[in-house]
Protein backbone atom coordinates (compact mmCIF):
# COMPACT_ATOMS: atom_id res chain seq x y z
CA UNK A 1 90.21 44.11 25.50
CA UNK A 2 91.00 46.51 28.44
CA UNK A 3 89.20 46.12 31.24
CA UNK A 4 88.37 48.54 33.41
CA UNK A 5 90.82 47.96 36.28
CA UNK A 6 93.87 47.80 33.59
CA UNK A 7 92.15 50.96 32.45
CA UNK A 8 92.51 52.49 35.89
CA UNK A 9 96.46 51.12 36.27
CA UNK A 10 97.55 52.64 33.26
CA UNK A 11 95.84 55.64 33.68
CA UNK A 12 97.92 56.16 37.27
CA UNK A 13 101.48 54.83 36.13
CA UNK A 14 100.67 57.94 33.17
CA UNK A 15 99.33 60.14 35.79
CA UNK A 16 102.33 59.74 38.12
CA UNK A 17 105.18 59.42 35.85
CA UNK A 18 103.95 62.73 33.82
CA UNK A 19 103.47 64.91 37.07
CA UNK A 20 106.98 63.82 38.66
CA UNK A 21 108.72 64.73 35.24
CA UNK A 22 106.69 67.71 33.75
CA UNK A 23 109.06 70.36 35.19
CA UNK A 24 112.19 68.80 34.79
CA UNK A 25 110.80 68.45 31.22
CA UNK A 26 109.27 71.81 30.74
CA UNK A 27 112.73 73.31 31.74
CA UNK A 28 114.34 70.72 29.23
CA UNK A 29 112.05 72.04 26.15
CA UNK A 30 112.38 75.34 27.05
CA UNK A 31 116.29 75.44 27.03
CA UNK A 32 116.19 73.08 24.09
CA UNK A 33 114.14 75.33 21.92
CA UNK A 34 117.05 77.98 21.27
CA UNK A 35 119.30 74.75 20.97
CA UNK A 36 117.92 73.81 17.96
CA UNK A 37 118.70 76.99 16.41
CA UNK A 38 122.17 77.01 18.00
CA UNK A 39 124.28 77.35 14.89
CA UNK A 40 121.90 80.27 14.03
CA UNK A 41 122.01 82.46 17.63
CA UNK A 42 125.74 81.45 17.73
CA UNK A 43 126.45 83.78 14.43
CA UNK A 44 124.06 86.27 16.06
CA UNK A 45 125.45 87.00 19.30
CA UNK A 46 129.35 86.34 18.25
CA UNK A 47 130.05 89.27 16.04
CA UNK A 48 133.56 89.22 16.75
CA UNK A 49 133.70 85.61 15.31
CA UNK A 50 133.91 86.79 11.45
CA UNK A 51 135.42 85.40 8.40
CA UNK A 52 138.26 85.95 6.98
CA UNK A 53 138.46 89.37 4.85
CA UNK A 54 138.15 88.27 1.21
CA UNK A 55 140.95 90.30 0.50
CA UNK A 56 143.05 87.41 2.77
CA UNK A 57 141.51 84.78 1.51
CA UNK A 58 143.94 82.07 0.43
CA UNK A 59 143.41 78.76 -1.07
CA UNK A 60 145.11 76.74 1.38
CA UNK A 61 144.51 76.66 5.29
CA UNK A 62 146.88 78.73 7.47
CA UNK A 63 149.74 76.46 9.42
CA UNK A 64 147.97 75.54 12.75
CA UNK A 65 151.63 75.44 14.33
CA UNK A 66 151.71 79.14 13.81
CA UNK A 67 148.03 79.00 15.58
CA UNK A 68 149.36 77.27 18.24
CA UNK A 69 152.37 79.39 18.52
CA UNK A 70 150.39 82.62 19.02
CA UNK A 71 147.97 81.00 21.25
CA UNK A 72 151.50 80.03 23.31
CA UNK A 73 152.47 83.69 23.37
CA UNK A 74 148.61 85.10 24.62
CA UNK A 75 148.87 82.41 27.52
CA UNK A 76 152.00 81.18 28.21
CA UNK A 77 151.79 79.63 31.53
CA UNK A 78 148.70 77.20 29.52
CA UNK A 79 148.83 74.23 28.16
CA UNK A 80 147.55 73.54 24.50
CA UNK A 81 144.37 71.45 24.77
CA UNK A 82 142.70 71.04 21.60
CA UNK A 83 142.21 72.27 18.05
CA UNK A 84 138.66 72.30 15.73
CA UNK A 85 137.24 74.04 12.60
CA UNK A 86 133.91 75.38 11.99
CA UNK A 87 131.30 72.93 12.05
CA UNK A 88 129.66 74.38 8.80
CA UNK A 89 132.08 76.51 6.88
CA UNK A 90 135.60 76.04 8.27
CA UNK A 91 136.23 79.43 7.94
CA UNK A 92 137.36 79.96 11.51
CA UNK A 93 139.60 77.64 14.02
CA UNK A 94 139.28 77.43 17.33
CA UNK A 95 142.31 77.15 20.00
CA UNK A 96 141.85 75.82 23.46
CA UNK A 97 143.98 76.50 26.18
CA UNK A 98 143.43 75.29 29.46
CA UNK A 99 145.31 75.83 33.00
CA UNK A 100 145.33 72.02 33.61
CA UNK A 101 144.16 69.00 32.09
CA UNK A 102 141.11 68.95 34.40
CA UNK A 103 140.09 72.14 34.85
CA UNK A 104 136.55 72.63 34.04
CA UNK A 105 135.35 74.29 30.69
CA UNK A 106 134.49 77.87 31.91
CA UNK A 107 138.37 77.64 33.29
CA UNK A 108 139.36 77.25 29.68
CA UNK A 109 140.10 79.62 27.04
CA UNK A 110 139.11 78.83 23.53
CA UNK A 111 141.10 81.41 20.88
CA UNK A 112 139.49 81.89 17.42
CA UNK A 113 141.41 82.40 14.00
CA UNK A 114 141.13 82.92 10.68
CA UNK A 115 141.46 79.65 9.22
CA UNK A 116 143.31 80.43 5.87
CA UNK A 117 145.45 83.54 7.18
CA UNK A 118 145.81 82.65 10.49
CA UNK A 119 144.81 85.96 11.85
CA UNK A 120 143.66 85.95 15.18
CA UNK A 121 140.05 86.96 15.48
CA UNK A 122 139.35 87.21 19.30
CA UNK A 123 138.38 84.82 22.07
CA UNK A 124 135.14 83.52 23.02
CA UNK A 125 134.32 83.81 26.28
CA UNK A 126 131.26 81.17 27.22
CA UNK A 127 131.24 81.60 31.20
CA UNK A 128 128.49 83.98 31.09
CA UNK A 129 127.31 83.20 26.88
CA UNK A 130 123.78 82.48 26.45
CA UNK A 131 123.92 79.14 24.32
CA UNK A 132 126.57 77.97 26.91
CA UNK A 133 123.74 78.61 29.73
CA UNK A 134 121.19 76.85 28.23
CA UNK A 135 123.13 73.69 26.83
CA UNK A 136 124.30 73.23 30.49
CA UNK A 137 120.68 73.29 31.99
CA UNK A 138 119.58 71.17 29.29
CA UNK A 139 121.84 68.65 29.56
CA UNK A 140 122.94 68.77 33.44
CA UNK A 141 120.97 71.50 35.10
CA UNK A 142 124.25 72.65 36.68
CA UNK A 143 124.87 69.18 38.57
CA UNK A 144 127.50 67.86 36.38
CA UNK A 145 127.39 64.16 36.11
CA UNK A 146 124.82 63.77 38.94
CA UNK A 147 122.83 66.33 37.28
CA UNK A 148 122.95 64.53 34.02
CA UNK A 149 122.13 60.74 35.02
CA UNK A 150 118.78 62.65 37.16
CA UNK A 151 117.57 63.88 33.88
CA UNK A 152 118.13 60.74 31.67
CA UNK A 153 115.77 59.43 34.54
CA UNK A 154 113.58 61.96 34.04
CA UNK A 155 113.60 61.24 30.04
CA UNK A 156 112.75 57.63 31.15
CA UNK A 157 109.60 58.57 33.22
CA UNK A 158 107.99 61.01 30.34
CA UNK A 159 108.92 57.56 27.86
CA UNK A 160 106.90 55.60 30.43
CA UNK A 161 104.38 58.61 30.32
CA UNK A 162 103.89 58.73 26.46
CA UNK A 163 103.53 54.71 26.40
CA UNK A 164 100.78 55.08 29.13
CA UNK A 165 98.88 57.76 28.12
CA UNK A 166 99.15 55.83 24.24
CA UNK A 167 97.12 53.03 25.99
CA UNK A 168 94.42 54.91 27.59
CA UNK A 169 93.73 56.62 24.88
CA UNK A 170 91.71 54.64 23.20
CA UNK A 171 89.03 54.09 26.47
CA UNK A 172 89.14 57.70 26.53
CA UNK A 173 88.38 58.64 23.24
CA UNK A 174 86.32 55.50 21.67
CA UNK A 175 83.12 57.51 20.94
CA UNK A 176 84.59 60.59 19.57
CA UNK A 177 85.93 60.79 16.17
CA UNK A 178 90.04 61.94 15.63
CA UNK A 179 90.62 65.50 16.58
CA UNK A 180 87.32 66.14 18.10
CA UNK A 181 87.64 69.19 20.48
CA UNK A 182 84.51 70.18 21.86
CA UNK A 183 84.34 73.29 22.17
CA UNK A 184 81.09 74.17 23.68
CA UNK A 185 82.13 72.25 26.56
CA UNK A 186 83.36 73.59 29.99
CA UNK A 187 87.33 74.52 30.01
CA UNK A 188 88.58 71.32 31.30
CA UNK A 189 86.74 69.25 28.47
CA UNK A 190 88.02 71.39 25.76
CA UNK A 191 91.71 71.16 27.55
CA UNK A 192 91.05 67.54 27.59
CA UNK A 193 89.71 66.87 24.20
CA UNK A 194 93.15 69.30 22.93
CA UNK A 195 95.57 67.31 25.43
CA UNK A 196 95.01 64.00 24.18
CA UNK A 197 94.67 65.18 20.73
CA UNK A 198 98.24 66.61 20.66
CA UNK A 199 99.56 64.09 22.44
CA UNK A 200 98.59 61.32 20.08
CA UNK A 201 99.48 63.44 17.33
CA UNK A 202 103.54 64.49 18.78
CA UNK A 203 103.09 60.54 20.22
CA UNK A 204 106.42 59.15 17.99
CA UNK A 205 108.36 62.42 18.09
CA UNK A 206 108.29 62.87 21.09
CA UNK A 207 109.24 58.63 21.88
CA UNK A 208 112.60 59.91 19.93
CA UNK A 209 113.17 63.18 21.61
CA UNK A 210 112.85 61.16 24.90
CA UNK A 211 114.47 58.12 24.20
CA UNK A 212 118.18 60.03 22.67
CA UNK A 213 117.56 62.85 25.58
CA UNK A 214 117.81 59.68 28.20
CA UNK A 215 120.80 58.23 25.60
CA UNK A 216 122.66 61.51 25.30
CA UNK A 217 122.54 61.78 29.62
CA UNK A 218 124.89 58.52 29.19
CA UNK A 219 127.85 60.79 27.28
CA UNK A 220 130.14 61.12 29.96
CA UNK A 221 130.04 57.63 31.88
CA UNK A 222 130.50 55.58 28.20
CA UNK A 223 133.46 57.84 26.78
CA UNK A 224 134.99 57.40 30.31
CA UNK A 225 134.35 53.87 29.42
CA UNK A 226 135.76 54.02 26.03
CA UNK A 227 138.92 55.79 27.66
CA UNK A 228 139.36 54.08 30.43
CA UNK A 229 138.77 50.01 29.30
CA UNK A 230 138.44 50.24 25.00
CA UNK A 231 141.44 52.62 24.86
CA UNK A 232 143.93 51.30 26.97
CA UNK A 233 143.86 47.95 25.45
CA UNK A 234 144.56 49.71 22.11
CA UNK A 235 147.97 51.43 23.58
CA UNK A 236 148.37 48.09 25.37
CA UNK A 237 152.25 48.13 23.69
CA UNK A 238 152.68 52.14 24.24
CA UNK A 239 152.23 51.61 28.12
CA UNK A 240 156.00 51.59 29.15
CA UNK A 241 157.10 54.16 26.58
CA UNK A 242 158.35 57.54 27.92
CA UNK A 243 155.94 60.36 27.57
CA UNK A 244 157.63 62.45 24.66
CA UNK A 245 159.92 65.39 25.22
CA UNK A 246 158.82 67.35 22.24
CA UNK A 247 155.97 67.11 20.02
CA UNK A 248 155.82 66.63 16.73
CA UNK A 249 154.37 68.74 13.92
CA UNK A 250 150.63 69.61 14.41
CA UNK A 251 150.21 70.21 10.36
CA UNK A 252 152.18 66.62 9.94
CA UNK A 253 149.35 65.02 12.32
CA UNK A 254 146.75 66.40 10.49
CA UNK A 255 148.01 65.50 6.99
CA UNK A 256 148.69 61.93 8.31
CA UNK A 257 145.34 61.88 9.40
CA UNK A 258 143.76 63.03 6.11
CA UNK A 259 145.62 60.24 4.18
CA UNK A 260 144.43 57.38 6.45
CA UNK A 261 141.32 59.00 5.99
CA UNK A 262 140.50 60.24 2.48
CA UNK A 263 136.88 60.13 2.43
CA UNK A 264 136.57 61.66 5.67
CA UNK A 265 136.79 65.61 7.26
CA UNK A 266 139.12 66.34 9.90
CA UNK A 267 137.26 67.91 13.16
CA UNK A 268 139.40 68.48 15.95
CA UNK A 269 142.54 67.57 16.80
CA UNK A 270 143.47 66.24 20.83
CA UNK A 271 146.57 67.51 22.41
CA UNK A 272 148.78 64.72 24.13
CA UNK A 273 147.22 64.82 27.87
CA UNK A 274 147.09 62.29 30.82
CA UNK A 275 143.32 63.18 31.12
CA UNK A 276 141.48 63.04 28.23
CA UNK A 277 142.23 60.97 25.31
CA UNK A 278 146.27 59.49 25.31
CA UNK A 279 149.39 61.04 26.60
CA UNK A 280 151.37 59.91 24.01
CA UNK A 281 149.31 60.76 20.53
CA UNK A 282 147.68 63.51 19.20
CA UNK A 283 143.98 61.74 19.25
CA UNK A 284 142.71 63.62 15.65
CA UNK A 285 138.79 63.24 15.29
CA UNK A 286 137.40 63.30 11.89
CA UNK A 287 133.67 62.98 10.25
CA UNK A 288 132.10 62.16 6.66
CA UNK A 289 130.98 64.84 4.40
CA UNK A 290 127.26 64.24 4.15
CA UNK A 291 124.45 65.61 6.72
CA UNK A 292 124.54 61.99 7.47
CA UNK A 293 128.04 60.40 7.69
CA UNK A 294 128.69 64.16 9.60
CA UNK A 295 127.54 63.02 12.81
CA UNK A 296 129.67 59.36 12.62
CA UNK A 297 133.19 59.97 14.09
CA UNK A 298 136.60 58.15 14.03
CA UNK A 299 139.63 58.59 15.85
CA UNK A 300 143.03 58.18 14.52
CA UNK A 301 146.01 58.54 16.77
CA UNK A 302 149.15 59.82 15.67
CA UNK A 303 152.58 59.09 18.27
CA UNK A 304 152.91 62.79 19.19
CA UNK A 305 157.23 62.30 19.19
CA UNK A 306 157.62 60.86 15.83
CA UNK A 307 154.70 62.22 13.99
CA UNK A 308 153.75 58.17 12.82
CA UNK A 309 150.07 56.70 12.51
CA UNK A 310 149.59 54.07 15.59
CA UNK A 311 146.10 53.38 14.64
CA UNK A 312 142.73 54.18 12.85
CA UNK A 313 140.13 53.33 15.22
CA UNK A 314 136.19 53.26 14.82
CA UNK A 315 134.27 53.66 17.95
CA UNK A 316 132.24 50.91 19.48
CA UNK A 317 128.88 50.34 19.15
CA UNK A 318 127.64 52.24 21.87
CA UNK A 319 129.31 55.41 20.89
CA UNK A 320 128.13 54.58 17.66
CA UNK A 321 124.60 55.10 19.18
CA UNK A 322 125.55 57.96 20.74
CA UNK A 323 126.22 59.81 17.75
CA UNK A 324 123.51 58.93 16.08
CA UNK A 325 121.04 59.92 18.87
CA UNK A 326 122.16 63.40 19.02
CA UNK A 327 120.90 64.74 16.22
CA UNK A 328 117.52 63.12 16.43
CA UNK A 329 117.73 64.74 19.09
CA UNK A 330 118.36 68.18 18.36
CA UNK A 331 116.95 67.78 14.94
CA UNK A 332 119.82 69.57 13.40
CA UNK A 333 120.85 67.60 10.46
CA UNK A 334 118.46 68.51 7.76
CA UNK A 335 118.73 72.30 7.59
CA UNK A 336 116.50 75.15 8.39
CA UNK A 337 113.36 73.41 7.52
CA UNK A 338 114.00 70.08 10.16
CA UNK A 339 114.79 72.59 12.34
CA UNK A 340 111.86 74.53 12.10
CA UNK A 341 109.77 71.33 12.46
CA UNK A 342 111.77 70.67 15.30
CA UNK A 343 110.72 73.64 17.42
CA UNK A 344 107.26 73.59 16.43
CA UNK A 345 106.93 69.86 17.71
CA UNK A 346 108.67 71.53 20.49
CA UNK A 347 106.36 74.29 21.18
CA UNK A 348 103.36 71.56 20.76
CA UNK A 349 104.91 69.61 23.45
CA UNK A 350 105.29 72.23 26.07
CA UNK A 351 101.50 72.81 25.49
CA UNK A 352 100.55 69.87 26.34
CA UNK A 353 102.74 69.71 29.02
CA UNK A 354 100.89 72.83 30.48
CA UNK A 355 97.48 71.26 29.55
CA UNK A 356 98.16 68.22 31.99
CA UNK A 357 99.21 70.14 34.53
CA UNK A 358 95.92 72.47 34.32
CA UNK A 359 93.99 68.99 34.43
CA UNK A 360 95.53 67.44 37.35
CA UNK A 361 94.73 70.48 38.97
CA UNK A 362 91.42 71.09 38.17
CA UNK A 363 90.30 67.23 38.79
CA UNK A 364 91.99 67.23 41.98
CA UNK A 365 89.08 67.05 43.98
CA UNK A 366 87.15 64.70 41.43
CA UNK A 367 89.79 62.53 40.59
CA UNK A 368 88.63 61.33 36.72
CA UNK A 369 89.61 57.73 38.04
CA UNK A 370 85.88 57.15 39.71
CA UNK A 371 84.81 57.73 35.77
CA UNK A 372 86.86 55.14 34.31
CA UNK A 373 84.85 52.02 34.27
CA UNK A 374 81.78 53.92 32.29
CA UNK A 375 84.48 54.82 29.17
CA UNK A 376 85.30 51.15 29.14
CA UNK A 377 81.74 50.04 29.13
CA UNK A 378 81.42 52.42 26.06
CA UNK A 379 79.60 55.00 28.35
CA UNK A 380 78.97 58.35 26.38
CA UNK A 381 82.50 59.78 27.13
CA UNK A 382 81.15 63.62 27.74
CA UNK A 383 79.26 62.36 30.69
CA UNK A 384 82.47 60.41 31.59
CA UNK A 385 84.89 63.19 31.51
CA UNK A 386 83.97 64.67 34.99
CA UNK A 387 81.89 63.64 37.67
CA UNK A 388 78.36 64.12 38.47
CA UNK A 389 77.64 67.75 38.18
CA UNK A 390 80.93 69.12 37.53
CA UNK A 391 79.68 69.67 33.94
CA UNK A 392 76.93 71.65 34.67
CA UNK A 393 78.66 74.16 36.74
């Protein structure tokens, strides 16, 4: 059994841990809430991002060479970065050109096409685009990787909150039955009575939410990992070969890829670079075809002179985890109905987010600590709740 004084300790470390992270984690609910719908607000405020006319439809995919070729002639002084389809419907692809290798994504153009004539559509331009605003405060508040490791902190603290606030709920609440709001109380009881009754009830979605938003912080520094120790080891025998002069077919790549990988769906394809990825293969991403397998990635790398498969490579277990954090994250693997479920445990969290922060202040000058010992003796909690007096007023 608790005793008071562990009472008291838990109740600070939940106390402490909630008020340093609250904004941080206001601002990260806030931003995440149009994330979930992403896919959605994406169609919305992209008109110029259509499919193709059904009059050009065409059972096969247009050559991506040909993409790449016009995407040469709109910027020729660029360099050919990557190429993806449509998450959903693969009815567009995507070019990205890029001034350098390491120029940073709002110096990047990304070119969209009609995947099965090849038209081009227009170019998205996500400097100043409103999903491309709120992704980057909700994953790095505009720090880069500084900004990213301070929130994965942050995500650790409200973890430490919700296991902390778990434990004293049961002092807190002993002599009340489940959902008990009383509403005939003063505000602070009723704010009280609907804080911890939220809380409990969002208690193990929101454990997720925190645990893959302090995972997903970790993106950066464990694919740099994965490039810079896993990967190398893998072109081990490609390490004195001459960078090639030409490269080979992008279609070839693609197809080569798709037979190493028949149960699989080809994502994105890597242009040869000495940043990202290898700078002698064409690094060609590609997913299953269920909700689930969707979110699970391999790599296969195809020698960018000769157009020949070097390797099919799963990732390691820690990327592994990263993939499969993200959309428990985001919720965004179920359809419209996990999404919606999503955003109103969302919503459900920012309010009681707001209710703490109206409780610290309104107990600041009777801290509910001095009450603590009476709700582990089993005291009547409503006398409990506020000190001597405070109720009556």
């Amino acid at each position: 059994m608790l005793t008071a004084k562990k009472v008291r300790l838990w109740y600070r470390i939940h106390k402490w841990t909630s008020l340093i992270c609250t904004v941080f984690l206001l601002m990260s609910c806030l931003t995440g809430l149009p994330l979930v719908f992403s896919h959605e607000i994406f169609d919305l405020s992209h008109p110029h991002v259509e499919d193709d006319d059904p009059s050009e439809r065409m059972p096969e995919y247009a050559s991506l060479d040909s993409i790449v070729a016009q995407g040469k002639l709109k910027y020729p002084g660029e360099k050919v970065f990557s190429l993806g389809y449509d998450d959903d419907d693969r009815l567009n692809v995507y070019l990205g050109m890029t001034p350098a290798w390491n120029a940073r994504p709002d110096e990047r153009h990304t070119l969209v096409f009609a995947a099965h004539s090849g038209r081009y559509i227009g170019e998205l331009h996500l400097k100043h685009d409103f999903l491309f605003t709120m992704l980057r405060l909700h994953e790095e508040i505009y720090a880069g990787l500084p900004g990213e490791l301070f929130l994965g902190c942050m995500a650790l603290l409200f973890v430490v909150a919700l296991v902390s606030g778990a434990v004293v709920y049961g002092p807190f609440m002993r002599k009340l039955d489940f959902g008990t709001v009383r509403k005939d109380r003063v505000a602070q009881v009723k704010w009280f009575d609907l804080h911890n009754l939220l809380g409990i009830v969002t208690l193990a979605w929101a454990l997720v939410v925190g645990v893959t938003g302090a995972m997903n912080t970790l993106v950066l520094p464990l694919f740099a990992l994965w490039s810079s120790h896993d990967l190398p080891q893998t072109l081990a025998a490609y390490k004195n070969v001459p960078l090639p002069t030409h490269l080979s077919s992008a279609d070839a790549a693609i197809q080569t890829a798709k037979a190493a990988l028949p149960n699989m769906e080809v994502a994105s394809l890597i242009f040869p670079n000495n940043v990202y990825g290898s700078p002698r293969h064409y690094v060609i991403w590609a997913h299953g075809k269920t909700p689930v397998t969707g979110r699970l990635f391999d790599a296969v790398l195809i020698d960018a002179d000769t157009g020949k498969l070097t390797i099919v490579k799963g990732l390691p277990w820690y990327l592994r985890a990263l993939e499969v954090s993200r959309p428990l994250h985001f919720g965004d693997y179920g359809g419209m109905p996990l999404k919606i479920i999503w955003a109103l445990f969302d919503l459900v969290l920012i309010t009681v987010l707001f209710s703490g922060l109206y409780l610290w202040v309104s107990h600041r000058r009777a801290p509910i600590e001095n009450a603590l010992d009476k709700f582990v003796e089993l005291e009547e909690p409503s006398a409990a709740i506020l000190p001597s007096g405070m109720e009556a007023r």
